[in-house]
N, C-alpha and C. Protein backbone atom coordinates (compact mmCIF):
# COMPACT_ATOMS: atom_id res chain seq x y z
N UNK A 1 82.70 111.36 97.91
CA UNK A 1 83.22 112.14 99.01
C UNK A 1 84.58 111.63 99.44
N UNK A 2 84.79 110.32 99.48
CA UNK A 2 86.20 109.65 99.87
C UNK A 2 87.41 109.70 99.28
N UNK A 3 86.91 109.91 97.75
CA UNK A 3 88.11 110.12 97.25
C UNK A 3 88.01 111.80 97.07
N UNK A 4 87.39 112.58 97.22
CA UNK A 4 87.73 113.54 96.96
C UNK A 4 88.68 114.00 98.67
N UNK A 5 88.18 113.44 99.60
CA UNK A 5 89.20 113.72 100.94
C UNK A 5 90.06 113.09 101.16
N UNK A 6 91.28 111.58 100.34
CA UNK A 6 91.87 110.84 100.61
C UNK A 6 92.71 111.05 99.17
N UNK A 7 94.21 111.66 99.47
CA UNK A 7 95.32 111.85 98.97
C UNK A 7 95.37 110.80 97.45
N UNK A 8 95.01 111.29 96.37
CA UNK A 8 95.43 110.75 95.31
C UNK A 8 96.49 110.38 95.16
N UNK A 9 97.40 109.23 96.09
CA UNK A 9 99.02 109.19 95.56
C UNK A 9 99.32 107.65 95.80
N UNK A 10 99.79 107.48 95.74
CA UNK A 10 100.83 105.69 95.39
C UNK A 10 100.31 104.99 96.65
N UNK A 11 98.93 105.59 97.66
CA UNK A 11 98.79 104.61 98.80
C UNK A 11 97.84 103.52 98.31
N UNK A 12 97.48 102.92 97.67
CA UNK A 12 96.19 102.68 97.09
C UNK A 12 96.26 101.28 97.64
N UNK A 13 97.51 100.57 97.59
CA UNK A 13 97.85 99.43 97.56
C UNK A 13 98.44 99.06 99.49
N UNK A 14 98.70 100.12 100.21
CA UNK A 14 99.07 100.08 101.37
C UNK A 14 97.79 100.14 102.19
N UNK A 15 96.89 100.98 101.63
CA UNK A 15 95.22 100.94 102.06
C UNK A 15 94.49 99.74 101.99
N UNK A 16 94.86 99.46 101.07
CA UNK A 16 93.87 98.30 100.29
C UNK A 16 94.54 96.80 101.57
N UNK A 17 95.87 97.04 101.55
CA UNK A 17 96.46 95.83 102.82
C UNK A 17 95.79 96.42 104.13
N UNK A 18 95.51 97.95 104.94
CA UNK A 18 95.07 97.57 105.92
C UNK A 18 93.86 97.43 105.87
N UNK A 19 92.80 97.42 104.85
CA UNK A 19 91.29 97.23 105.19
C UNK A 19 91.18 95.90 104.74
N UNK A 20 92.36 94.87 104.18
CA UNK A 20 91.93 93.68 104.10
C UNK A 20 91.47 92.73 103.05
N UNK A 21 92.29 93.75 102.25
CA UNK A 21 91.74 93.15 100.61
C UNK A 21 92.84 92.18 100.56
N UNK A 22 92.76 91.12 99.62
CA UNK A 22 94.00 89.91 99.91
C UNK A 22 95.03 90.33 98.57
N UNK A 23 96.48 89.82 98.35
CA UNK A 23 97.26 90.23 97.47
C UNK A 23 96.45 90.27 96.24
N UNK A 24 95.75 88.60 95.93
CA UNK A 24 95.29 88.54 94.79
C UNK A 24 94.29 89.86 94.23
N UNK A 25 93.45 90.37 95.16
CA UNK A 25 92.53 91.36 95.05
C UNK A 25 93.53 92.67 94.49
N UNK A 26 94.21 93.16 95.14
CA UNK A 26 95.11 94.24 94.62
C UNK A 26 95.67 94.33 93.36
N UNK A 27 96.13 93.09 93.12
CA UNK A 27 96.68 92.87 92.07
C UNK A 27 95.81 93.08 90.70
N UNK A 28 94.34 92.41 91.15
CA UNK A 28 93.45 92.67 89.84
C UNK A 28 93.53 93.97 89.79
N UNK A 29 93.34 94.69 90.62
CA UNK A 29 93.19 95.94 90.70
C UNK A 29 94.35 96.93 89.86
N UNK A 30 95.42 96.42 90.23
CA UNK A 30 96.73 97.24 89.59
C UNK A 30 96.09 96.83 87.48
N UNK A 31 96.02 95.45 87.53
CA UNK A 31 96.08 95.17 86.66
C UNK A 31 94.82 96.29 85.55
N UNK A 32 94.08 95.98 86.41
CA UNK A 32 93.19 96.59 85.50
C UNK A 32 92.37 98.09 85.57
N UNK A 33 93.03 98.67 86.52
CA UNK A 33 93.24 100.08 86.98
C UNK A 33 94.55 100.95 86.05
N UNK A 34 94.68 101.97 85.63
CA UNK A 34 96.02 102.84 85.16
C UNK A 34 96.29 103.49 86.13
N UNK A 35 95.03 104.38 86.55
CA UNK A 35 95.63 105.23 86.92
C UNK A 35 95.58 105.42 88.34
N UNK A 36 96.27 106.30 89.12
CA UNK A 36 96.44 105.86 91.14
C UNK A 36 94.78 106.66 91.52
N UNK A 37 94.23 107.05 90.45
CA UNK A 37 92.89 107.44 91.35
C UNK A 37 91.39 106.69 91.33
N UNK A 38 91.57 106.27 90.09
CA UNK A 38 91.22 104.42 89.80
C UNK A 38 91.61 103.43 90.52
N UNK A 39 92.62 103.26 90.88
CA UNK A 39 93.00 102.46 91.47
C UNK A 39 92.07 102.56 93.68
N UNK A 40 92.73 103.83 93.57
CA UNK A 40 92.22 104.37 95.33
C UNK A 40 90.84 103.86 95.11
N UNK A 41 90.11 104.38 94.08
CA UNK A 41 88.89 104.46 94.45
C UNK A 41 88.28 103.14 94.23
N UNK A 42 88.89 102.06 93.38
CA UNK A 42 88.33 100.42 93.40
C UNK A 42 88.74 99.90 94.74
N UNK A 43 89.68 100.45 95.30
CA UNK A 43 90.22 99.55 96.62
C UNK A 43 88.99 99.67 97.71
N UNK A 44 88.71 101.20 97.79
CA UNK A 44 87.47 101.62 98.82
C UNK A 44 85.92 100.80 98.00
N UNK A 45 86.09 100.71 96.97
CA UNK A 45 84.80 99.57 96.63
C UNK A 45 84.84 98.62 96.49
N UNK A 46 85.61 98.15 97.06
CA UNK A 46 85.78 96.61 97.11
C UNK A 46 85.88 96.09 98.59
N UNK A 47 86.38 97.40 99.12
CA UNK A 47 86.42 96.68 100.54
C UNK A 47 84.78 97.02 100.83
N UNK A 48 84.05 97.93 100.58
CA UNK A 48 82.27 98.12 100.78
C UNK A 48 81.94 97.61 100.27
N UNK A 49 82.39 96.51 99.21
CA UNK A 49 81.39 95.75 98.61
C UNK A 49 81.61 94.07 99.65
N UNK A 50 82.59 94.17 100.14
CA UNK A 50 82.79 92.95 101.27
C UNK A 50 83.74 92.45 100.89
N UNK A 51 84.81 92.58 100.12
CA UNK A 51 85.50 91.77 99.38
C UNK A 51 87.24 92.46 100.64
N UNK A 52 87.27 92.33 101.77
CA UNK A 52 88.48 92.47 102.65
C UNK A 52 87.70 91.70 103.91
N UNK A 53 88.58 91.93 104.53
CA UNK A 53 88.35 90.92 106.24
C UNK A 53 88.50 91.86 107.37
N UNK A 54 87.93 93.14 106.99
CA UNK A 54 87.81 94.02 108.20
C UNK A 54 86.72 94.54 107.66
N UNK A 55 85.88 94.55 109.18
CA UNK A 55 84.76 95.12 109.29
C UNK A 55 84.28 96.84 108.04
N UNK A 56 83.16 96.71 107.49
CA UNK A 56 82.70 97.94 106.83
C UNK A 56 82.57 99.10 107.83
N UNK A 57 83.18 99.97 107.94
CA UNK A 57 82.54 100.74 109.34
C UNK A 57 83.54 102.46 108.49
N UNK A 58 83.08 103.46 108.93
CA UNK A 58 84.02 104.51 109.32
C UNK A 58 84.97 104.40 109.82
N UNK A 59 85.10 103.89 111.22
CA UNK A 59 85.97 103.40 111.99
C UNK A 59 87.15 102.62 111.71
N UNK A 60 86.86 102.00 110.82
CA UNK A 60 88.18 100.87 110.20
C UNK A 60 88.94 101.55 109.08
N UNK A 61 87.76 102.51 108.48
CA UNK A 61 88.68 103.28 107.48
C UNK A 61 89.29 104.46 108.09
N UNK A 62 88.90 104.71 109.08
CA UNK A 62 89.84 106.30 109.68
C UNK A 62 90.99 105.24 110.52
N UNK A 63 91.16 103.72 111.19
CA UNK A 63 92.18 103.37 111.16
C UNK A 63 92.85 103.31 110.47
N UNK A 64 92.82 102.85 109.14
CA UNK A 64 93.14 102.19 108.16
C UNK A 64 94.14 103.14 107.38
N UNK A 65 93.82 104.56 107.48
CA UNK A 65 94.52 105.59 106.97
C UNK A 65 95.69 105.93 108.01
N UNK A 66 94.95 105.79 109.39
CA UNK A 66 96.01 106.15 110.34
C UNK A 66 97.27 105.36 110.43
N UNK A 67 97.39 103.69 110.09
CA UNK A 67 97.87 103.03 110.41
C UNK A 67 99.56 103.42 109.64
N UNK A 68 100.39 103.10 110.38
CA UNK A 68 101.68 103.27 109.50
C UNK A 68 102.58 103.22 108.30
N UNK A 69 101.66 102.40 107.77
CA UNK A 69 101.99 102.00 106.09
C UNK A 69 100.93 102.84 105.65
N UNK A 70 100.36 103.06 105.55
CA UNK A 70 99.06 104.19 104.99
C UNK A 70 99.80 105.68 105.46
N UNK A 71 99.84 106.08 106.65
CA UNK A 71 100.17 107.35 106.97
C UNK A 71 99.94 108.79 106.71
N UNK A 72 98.05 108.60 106.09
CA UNK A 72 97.27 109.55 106.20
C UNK A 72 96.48 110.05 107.09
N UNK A 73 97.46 110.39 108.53
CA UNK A 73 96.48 111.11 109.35
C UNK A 73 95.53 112.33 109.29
N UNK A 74 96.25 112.94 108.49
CA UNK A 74 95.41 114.40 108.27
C UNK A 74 94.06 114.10 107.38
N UNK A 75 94.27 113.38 106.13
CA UNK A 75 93.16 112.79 105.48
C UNK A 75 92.17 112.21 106.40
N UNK A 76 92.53 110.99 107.34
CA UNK A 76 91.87 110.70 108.52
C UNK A 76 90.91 111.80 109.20
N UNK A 77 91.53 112.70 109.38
CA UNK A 77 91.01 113.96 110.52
C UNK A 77 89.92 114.34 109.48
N UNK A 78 90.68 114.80 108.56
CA UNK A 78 89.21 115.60 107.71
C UNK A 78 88.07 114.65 107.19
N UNK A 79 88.17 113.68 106.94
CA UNK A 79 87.05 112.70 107.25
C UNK A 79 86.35 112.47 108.16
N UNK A 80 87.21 112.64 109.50
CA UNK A 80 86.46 112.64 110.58
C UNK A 80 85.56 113.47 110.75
N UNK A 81 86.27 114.70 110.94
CA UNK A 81 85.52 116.01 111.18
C UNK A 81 84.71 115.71 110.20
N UNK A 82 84.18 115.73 108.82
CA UNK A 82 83.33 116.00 107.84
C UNK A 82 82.12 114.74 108.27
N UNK A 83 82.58 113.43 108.94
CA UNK A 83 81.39 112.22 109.15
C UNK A 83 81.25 113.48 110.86
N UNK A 84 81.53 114.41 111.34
CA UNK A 84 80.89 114.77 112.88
C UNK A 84 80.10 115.86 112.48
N UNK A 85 80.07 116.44 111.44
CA UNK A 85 79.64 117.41 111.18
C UNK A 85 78.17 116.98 110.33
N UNK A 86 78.31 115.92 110.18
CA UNK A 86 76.85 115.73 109.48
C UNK A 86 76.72 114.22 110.24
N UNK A 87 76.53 114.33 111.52
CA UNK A 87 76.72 113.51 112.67
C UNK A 87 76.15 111.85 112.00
N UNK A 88 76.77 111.41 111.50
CA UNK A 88 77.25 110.10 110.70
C UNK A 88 77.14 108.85 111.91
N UNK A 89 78.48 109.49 112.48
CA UNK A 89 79.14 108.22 113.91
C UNK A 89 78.75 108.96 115.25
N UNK A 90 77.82 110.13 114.95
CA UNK A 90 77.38 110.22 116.78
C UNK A 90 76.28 109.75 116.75
């Protein structure tokens, strides 16, 4: 569901810094990822698998997009709306 609502494009690595994955972590990732939707989608399993320093939550990932180096608010929103609609975080 996440990656199908979160912009397949060059953020993978600006995401991956605000949920807390450390350089070294990214880096495996570039390394052994090709392509940017491989890449998005190891960053979001790695931070659920525990491997960043911000909390697992919805919440950190609808910051996390919002935040200024990321600058996927709209992605944000429709995540949102889609976790209220199948009342997730109420």
């Amino acid at each position: 569901m996440l990656t199908q609502l979160i912009p397949h494009v060059a953020i993978w690595q600006e995401l991956g810094q605000s949920i807390g994955l450390t350089p070294g972590k990214l880096e495996e990732i570039k390394e052994n990822d090709n392509s940017v939707r491989r890449r998005m989608e190891n960053v979001i399993l790695e931070w659920m698998y525990g491997n960043g320093n911000r909390p697992i939550s919805w919440f950190t990932l609808l910051e996390a997009l919002r935040h200024p180096l990321v600058g996927r608010s709209k992605a944000a929103s429709k995540i949102q709306q889609e976790i209220e609609s199948t009342s997730l975080i109420n």
